[in-house]
Protein backbone atom coordinates (compact mmCIF):
# COMPACT_ATOMS: atom_id res chain seq x y z
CA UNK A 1 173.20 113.40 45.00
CA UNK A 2 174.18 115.89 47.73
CA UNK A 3 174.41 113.33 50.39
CA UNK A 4 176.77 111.12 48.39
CA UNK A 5 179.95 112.41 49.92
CA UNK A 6 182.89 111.59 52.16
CA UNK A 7 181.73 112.94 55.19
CA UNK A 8 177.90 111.58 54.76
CA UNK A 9 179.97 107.61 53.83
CA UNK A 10 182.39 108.00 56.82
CA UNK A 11 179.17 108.64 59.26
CA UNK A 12 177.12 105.99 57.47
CA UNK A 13 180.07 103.10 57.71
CA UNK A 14 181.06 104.22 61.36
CA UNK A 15 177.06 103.61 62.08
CA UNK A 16 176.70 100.19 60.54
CA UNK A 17 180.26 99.48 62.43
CA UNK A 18 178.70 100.58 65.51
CA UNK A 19 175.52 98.58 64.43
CA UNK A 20 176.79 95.34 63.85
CA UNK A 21 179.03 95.39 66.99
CA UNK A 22 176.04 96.52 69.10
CA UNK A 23 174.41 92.84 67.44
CA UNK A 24 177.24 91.08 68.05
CA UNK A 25 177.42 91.47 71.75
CA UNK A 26 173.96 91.52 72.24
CA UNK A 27 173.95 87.85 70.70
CA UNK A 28 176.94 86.99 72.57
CA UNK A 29 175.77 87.98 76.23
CA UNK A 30 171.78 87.24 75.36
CA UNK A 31 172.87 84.45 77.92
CA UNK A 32 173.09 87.19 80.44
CA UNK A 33 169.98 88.23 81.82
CA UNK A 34 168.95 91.76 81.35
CA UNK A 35 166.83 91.90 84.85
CA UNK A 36 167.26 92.36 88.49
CA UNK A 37 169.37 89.99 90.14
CA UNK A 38 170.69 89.36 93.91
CA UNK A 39 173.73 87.30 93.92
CA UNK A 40 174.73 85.32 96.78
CA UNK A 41 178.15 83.49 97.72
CA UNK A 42 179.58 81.87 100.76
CA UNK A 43 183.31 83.23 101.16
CA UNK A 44 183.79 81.87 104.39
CA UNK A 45 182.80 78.74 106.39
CA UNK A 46 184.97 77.75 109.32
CA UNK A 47 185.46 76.26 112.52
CA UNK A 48 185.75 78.97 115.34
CA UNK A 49 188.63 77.45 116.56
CA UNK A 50 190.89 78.23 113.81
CA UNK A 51 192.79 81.26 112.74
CA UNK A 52 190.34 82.72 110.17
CA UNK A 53 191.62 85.11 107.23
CA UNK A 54 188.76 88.16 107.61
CA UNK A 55 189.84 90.72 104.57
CA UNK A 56 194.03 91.75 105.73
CA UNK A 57 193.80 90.32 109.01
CA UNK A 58 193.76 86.91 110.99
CA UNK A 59 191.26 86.16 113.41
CA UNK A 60 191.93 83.65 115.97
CA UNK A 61 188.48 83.12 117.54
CA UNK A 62 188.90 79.53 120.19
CA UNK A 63 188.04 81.60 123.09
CA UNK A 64 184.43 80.04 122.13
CA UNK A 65 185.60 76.70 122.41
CA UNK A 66 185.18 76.31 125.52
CA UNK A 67 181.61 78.04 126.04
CA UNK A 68 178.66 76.18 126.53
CA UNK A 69 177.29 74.52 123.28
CA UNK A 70 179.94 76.30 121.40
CA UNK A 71 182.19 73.38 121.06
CA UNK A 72 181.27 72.81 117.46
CA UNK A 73 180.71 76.39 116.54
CA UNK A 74 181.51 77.87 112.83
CA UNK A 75 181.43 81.12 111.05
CA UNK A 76 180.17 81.45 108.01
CA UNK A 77 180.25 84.52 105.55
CA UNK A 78 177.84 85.37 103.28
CA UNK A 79 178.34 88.23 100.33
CA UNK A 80 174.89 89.12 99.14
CA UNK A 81 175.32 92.06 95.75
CA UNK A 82 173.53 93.36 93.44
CA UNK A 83 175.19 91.74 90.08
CA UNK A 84 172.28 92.61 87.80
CA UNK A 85 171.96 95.64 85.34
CA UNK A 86 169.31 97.41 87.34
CA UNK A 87 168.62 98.76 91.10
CA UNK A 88 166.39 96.38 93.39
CA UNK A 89 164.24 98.51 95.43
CA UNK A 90 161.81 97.56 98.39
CA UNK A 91 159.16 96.55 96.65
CA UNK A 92 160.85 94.11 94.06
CA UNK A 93 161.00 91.99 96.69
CA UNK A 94 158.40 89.02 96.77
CA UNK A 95 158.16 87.99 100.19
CA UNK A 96 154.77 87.82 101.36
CA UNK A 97 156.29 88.75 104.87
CA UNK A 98 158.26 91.75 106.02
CA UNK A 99 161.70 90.39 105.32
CA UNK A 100 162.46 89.86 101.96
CA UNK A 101 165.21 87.06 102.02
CA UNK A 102 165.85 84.17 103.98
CA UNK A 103 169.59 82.54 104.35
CA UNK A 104 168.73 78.54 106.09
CA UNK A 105 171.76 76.83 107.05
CA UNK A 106 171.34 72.87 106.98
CA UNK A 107 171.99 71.20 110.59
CA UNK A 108 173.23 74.26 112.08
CA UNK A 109 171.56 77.08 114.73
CA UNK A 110 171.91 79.95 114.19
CA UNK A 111 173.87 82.12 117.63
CA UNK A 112 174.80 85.86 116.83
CA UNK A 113 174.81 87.89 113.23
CA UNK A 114 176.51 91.13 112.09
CA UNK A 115 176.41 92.76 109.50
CA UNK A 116 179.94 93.83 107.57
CA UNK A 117 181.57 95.67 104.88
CA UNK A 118 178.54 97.02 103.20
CA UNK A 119 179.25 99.14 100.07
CA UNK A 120 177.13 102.48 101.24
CA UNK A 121 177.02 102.10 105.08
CA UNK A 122 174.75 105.42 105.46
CA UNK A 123 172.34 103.83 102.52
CA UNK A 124 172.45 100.57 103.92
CA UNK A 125 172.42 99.40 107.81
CA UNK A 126 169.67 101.61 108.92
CA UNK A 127 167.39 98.32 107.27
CA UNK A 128 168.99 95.98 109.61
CA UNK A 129 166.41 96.34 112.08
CA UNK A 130 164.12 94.35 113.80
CA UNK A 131 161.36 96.63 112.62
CA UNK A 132 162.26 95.96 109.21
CA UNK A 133 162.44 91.69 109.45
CA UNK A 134 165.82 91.35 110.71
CA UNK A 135 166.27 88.63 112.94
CA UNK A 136 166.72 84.65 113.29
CA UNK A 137 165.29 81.66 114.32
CA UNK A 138 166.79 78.01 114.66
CA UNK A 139 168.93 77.79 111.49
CA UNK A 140 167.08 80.68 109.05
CA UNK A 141 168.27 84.27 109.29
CA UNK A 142 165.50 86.72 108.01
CA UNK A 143 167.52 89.12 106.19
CA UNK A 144 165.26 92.76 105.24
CA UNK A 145 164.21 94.25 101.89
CA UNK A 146 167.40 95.59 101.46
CA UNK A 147 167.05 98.48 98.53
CA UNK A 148 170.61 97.96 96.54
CA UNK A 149 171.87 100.09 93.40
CA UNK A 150 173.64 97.70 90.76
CA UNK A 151 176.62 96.95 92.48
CA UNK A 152 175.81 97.61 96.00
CA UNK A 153 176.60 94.40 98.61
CA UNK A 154 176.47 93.55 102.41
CA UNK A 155 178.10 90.71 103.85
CA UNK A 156 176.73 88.84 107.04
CA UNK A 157 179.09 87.26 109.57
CA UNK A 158 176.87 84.31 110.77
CA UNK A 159 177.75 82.31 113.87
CA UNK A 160 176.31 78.68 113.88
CA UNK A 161 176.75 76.01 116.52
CA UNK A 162 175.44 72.08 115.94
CA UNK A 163 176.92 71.22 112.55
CA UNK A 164 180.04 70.50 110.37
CA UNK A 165 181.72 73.22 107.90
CA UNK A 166 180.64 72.94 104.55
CA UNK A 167 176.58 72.12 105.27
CA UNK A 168 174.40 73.47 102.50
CA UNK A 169 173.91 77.17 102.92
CA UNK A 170 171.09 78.68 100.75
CA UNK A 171 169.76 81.99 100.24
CA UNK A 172 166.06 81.55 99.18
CA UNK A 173 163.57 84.64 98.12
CA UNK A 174 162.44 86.03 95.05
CA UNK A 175 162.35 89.58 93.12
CA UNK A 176 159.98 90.91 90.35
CA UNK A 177 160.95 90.35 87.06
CA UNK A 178 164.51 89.01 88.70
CA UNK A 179 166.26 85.89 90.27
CA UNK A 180 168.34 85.59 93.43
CA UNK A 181 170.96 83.46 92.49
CA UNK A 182 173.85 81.51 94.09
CA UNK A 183 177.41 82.88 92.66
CA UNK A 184 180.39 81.13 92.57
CA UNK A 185 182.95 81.12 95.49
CA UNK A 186 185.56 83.81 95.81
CA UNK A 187 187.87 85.26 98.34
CA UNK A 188 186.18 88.10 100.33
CA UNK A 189 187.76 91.08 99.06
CA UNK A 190 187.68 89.76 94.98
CA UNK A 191 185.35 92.16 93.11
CA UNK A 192 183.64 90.54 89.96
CA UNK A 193 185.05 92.09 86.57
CA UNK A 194 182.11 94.66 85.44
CA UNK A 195 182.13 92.85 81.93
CA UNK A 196 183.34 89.65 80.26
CA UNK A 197 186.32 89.84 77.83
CA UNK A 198 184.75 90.25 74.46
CA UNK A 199 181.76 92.35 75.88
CA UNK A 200 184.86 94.94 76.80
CA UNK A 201 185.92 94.09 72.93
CA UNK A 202 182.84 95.36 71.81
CA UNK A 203 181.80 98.12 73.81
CA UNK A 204 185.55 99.67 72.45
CA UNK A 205 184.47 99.45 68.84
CA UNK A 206 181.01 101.08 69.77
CA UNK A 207 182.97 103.69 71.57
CA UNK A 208 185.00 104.31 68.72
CA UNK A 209 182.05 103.98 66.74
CA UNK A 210 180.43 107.15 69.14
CA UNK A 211 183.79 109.01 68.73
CA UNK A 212 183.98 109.03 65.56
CA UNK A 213 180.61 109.72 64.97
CA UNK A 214 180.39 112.69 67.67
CA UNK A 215 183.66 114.18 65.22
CA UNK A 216 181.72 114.36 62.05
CA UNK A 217 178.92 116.25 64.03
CA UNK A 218 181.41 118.85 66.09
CA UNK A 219 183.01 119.31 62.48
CA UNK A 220 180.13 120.03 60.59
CA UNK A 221 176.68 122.35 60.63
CA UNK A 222 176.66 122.96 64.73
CA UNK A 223 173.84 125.83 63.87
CA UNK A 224 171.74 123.17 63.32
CA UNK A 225 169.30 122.32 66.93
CA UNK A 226 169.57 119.00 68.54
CA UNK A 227 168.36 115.67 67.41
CA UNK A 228 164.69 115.46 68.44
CA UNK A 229 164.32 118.91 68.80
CA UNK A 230 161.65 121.12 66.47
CA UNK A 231 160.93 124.85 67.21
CA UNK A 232 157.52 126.28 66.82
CA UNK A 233 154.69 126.98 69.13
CA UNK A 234 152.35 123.89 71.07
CA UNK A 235 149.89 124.81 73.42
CA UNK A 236 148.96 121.82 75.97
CA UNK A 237 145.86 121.97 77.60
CA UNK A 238 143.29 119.35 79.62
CA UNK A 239 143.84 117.87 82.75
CA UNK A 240 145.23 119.68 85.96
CA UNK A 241 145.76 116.82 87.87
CA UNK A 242 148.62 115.77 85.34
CA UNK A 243 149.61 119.62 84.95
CA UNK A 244 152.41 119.14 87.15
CA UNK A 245 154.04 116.88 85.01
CA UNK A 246 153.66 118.25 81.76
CA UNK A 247 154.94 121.66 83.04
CA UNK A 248 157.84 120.26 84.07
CA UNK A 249 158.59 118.72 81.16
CA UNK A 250 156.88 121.14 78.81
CA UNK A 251 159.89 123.78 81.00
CA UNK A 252 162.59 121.04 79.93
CA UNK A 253 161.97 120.86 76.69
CA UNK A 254 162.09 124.55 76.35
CA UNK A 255 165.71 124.74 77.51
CA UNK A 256 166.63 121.72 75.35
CA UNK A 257 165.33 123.40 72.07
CA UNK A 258 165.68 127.02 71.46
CA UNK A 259 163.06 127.95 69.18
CA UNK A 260 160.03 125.88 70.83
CA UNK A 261 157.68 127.95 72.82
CA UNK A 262 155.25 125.55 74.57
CA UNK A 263 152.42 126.37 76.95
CA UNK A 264 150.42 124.96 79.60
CA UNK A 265 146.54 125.72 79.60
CA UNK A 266 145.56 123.33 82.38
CA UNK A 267 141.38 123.74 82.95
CA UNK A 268 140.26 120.18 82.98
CA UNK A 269 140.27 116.98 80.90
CA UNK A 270 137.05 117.08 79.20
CA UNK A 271 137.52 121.40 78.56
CA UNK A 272 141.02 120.12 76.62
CA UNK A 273 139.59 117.37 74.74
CA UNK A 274 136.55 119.46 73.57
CA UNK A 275 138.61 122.44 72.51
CA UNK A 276 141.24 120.15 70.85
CA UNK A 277 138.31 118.57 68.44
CA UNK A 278 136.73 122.07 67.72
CA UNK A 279 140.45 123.07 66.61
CA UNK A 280 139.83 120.77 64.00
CA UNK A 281 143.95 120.53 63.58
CA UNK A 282 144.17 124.36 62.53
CA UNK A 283 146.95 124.71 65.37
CA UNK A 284 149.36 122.44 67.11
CA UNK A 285 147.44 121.02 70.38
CA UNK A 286 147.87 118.49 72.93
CA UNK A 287 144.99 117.64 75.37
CA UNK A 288 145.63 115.62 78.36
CA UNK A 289 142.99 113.42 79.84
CA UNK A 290 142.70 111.07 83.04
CA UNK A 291 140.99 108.56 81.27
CA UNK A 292 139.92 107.75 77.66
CA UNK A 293 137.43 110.68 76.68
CA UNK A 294 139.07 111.84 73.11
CA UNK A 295 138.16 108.36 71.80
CA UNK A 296 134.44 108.81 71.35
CA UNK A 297 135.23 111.98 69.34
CA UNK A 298 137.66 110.34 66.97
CA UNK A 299 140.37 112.17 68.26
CA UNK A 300 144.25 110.16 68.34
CA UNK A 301 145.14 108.92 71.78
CA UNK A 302 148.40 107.74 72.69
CA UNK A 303 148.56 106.31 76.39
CA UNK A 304 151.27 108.06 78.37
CA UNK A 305 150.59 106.92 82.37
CA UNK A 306 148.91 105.59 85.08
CA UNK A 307 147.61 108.00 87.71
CA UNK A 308 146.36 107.38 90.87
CA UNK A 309 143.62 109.72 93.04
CA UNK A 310 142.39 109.47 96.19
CA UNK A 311 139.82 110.87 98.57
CA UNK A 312 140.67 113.83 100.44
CA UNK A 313 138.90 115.30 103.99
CA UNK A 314 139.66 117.81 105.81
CA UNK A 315 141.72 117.37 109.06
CA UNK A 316 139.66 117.66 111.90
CA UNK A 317 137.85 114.41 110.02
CA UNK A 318 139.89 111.49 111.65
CA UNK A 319 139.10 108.37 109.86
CA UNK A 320 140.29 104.74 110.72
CA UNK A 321 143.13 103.49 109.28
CA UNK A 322 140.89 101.80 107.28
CA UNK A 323 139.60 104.78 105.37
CA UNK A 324 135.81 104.32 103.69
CA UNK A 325 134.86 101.80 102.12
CA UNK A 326 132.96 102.34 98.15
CA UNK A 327 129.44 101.60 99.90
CA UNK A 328 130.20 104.14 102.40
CA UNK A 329 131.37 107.11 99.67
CA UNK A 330 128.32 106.32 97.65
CA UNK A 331 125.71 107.07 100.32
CA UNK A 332 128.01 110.16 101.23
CA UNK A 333 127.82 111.13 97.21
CA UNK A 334 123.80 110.36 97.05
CA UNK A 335 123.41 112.77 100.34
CA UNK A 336 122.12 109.98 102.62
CA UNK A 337 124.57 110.84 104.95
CA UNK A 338 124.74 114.33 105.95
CA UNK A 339 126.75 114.70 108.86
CA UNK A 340 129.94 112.54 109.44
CA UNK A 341 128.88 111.12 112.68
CA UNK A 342 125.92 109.16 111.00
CA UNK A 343 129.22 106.67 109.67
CA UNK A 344 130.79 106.35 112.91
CA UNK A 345 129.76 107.63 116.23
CA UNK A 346 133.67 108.17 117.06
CA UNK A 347 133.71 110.74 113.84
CA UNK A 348 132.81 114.59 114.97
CA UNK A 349 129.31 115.78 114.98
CA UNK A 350 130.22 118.06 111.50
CA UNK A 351 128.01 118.26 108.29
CA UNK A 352 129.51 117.00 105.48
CA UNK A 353 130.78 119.05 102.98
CA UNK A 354 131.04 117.17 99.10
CA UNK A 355 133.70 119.36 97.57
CA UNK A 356 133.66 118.12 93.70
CA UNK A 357 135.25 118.69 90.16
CA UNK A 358 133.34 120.45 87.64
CA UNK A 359 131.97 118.50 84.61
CA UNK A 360 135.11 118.57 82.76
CA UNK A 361 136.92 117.42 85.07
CA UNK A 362 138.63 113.52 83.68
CA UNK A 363 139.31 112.89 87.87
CA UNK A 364 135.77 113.55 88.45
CA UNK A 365 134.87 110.77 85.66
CA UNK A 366 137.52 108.33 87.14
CA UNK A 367 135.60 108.82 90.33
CA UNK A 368 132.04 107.83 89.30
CA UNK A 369 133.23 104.87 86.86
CA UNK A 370 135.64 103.43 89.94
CA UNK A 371 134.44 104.24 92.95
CA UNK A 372 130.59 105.47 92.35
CA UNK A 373 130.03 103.73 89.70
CA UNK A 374 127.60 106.23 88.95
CA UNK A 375 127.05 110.10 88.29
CA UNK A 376 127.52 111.99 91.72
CA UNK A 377 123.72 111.93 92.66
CA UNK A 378 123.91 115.49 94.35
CA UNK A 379 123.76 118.05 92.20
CA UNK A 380 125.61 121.54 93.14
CA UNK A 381 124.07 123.32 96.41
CA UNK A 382 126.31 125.87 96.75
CA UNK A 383 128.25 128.16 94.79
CA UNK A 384 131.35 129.02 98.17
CA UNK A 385 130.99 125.63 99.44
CA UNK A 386 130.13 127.04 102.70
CA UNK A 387 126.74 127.82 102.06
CA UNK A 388 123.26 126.53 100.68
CA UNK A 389 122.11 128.38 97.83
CA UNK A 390 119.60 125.65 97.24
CA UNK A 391 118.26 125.57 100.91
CA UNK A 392 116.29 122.43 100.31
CA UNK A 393 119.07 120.15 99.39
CA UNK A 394 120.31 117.81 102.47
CA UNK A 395 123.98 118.83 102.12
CA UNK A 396 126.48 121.67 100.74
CA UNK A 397 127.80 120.61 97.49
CA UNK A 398 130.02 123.20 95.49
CA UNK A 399 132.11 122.59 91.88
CA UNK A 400 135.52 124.16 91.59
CA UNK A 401 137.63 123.96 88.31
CA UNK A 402 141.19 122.57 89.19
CA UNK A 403 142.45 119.70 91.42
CA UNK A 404 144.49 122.20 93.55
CA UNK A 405 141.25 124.24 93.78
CA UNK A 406 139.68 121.50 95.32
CA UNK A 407 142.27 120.34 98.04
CA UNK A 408 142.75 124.27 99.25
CA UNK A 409 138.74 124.26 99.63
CA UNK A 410 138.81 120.69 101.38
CA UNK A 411 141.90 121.95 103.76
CA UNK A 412 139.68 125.18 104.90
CA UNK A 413 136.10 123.64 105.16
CA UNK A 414 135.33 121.54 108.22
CA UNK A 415 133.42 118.65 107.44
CA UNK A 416 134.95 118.62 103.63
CA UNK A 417 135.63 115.71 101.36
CA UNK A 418 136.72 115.89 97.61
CA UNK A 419 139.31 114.13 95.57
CA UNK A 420 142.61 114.80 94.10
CA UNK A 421 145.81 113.28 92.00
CA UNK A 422 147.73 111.50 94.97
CA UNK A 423 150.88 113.04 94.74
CA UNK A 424 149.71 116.71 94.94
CA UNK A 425 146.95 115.32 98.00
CA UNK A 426 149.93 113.74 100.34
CA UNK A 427 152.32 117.25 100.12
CA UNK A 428 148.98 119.56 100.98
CA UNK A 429 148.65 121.11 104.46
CA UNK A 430 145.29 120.86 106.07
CA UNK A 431 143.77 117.45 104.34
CA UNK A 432 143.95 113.34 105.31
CA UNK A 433 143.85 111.09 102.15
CA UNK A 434 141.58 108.41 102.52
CA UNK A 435 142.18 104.59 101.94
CA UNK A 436 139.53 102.85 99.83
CA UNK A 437 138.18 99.70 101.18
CA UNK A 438 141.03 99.09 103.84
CA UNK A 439 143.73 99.98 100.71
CA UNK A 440 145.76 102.87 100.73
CA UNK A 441 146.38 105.16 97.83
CA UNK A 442 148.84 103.33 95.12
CA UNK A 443 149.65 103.52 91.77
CA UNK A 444 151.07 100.18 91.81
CA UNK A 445 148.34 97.96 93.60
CA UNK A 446 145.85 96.66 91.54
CA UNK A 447 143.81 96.21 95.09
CA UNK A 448 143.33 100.09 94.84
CA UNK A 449 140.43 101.00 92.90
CA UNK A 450 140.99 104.84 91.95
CA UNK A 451 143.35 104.54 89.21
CA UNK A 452 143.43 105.81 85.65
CA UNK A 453 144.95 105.85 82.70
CA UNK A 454 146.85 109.32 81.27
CA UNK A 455 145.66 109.69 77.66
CA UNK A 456 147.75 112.48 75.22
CA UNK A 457 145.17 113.52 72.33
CA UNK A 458 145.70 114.87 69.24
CA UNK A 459 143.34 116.16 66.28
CA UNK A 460 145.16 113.40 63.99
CA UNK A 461 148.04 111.52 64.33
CA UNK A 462 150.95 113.94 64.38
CA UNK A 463 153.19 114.58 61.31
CA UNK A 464 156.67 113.96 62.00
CA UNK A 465 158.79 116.31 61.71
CA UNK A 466 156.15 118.79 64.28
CA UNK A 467 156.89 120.18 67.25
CA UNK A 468 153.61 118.05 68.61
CA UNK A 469 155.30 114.76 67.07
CA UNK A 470 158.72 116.16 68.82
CA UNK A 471 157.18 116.93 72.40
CA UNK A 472 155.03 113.30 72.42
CA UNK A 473 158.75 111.34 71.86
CA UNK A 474 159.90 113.37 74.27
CA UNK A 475 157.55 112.09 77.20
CA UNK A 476 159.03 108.26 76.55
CA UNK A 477 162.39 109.25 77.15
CA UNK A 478 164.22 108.24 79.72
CA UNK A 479 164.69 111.52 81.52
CA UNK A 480 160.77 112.40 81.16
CA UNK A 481 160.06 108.37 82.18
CA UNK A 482 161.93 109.48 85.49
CA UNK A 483 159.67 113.11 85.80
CA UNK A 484 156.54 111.03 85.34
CA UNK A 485 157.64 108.75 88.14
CA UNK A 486 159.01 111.88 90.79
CA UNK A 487 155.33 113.29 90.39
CA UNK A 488 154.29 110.09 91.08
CA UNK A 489 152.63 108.61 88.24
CA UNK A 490 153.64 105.09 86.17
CA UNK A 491 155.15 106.11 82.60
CA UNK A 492 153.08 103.42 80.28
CA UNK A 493 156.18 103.22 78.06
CA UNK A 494 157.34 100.74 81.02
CA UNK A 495 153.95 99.45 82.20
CA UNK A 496 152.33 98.46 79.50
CA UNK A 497 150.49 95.43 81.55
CA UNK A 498 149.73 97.63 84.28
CA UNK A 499 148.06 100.71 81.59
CA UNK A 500 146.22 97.72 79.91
């Protein structure tokens, strides 16, 4: 048995080591929420008159005593942190209002705020505006949707007048998939230990474990590529509206893992699915798709993200802020409307222009199944989408073959409308993106009706051990997870309710 030796039993014992600790500690702290969490805790809550300790210094604040309806005045401070194992951002907020928190103080009013010691100053008091929620009212103090990264805090210096020290102070709101939380008390300049006792036990012997580990590797075959890593050629092909993503990562890989030569054929969805099932597995393909077209042709389908699109016109075409809504874009996509000012006599006197994806386009199918829901009822007019070719058709409809295609056309034509990935639509000179039934474009609200699922296709399911097998693990890493949500897509590894 060649792998019956020292060095192969020293790497296996160090793993289970490393194993078993990793299960002891994740039984120990299960108590511990693994989710986003706000953490709140009162550090302060005197009577103005006294000397108060503020961080090093003492504060002797009785100049208000004498003010009017200041006699019974108090400070209180609040330390609001980030104590969970992931960031908070705007959104994980769960106020149906602008502000995302609010701190009520029981039999007290509320006089002045400020805002103290936060962690990133620069990150974090330009969200303590008015604009953005901040205020108060009577004894509640709307605090904003403050964005913190694990271990980020503010602290709010509240002064109250009407009520005794040590009232109830709450902190009430509510995070996705998290808790806001009361902590215990502490002094104001105590900082929370980053992990309990035995966790730090634990996490030594899986560092030892790594050490040891990362020894045997460094000692032995370093000719040998990285793990995940296969050489050989892939060629990726299908949909341009996700092209941006895999090139990217398709570029990463590459420089990961010498030996693997992968390229990007981008020419539309349905083109990559139909030349991936003619391949009949004779070569090592991947064809992208915005939406679920391999399936009818038996081909394997793995779901790798959720895309949004939107409506694109060109920028003399000044829509509300309420976009179009579906019953308008259909009679624009049957050619019952054929100039713009037929929707809205405020819109210019300009004929429209339908700018559209060719048949194989999987943005074009997301199209007519979510907003149409129909075919596009025009068929092409014109082959420069500036003239008629067919002079008896009501409007100028041209087919181009890429997404990018599309928005350049859209951005030169007057009168133009088309459709395109989001992300590439809102960095493109010349063109508006248009909100669907009063709903802006979003990947994340279900509200928005444009939205599609990123399908990865293969002849078969890949054998391990391929570079195809290689590059599809690849895309649910982390670091590709994070590419997938820069371009501005959903990575279904994390959104599995959302992909469906």
């Amino acid at each position: 048995m060649d792998w019956l030796n020292a060095e192969n039993l020293v790497a296996v014992g160090t793993a289970v080591l490393g194993i078993a600790a990793s299960g002891v500690m994740v039984w120990y702290e299960r108590r511990v929420p693994r989710r986003k969490r706000i953490g709140y805790r009162v550090q302060m809550d005197a009577p103005v008159g006294d000397d108060i300790r503020l961080g090093r210094a003492n504060v002797r604040l009785g100049l208000f005593s004498e003010a009017p309806m200041m006699a019974d005045a108090t400070l209180v401070l609040i330390r609001v942190e980030n104590d969970g194992s992931q960031g908070v951002d705007r959104d994980d907020y769960t106020s149906p209002t602008t502000h995302g928190l609010t701190a009520v103080f029981t039999d007290r009013t509320i006089m002045g705020v400020s805002v103290t010691q936060p962690s990133d100053r620069d990150h974090l008091m330009d969200h303590f505006t008015p604009e953005r929620g901040f205020g108060y009212e009577d004894n509640r103090l709307r605090i904003p949707r403050v964005p913190l990264n694990r271990g980020d805090h503010y602290k709010l210096l509240v002064l109250l007048s009407g009520g005794a020290v040590g009232r109830d102070v709450r902190l009430m709101g509510g995070l996705r998939e998290g808790v806001v939380h009361p902590n215990r008390s502490a002094t104001p300049d105590e900082t929370p230990p980053l992990l309990s006792g035995p966790a730090r036990i634990f996490t030594a012997l899986l560092t030892l474990s790594v050490v040891v580990l990362a020894g045997i590797i460094l000692a032995g075959d370093d000719s040998r590529p990285p793990l995940g890593c296969e050489t050989g050629s892939l060629r990726i092909a299908g949909s341009t509206a996700f092209a941006p993503v895999v090139t990217t990562l398709a570029k990463e890989y590459e420089k990961d893992c010498e030996g693997a030569d992968i390229t990007v054929d981008a020419r539309g969805s349905e083109a990559g699915v139909a030349e991936l099932a003619a391949a009949e597995g004779e070569s090592e393909v991947i064809a992208f798709s915005d939406g679920a077209m391999g399936d009818r042709l038996g081909l394997h389908g793995e779901k790798v993200a959720l895309s949004a699109f939107t409506l694109v016109v060109n920028d003399g075409v000044r829509l509300g802020a309420d976009g179009l809504t579906r019953a308008q874009v259909r009679r624009l996509y049957s050619g019952d409307v054929t100039r713009w000012r037929q929707l809205d006599p405020a819109l210019p006197d300009l004929p429209v222009v339908l700018v559209s994806r060719d048949a194989d386009s999987g943005t074009r199918q997301t199209f007519q199944q979510r907003v149409l829901g129909t075919w596009e009822r025009v068929p092409s007019t014109s082959l420069d989408c500036l003239r008629k070719d067919d002079r008896s058709a009501a409007v100028v409809r041209c087919e181009l073959g890429s997404t990018q295609e599309v928005l350049d056309k859209v951005a030169a034509v007057p009168g133009a409308v088309g459709y395109s990935e989001t992300t590439l639509a809102a960095g493109e000179n010349g063109v508006r993106t248009v909100p669907l039934d009063g709903v802006a474009p979003s990947v994340r609200t279900d509200r928005y009706p444009y939205r599609g699922v990123e399908y990865a296709y293969t002849y078969r399911a890949p054998k391990p051990g391929s570079l195809t097998a290689a590059f599809l693990a690849y895309l649910d890493e982390t670091t590709s997870q994070d590419v997938i949500r820069e371009k501005g897509h959903l990575p279904c590894a994390r959104e599995e309710e959302l992909c469906g």
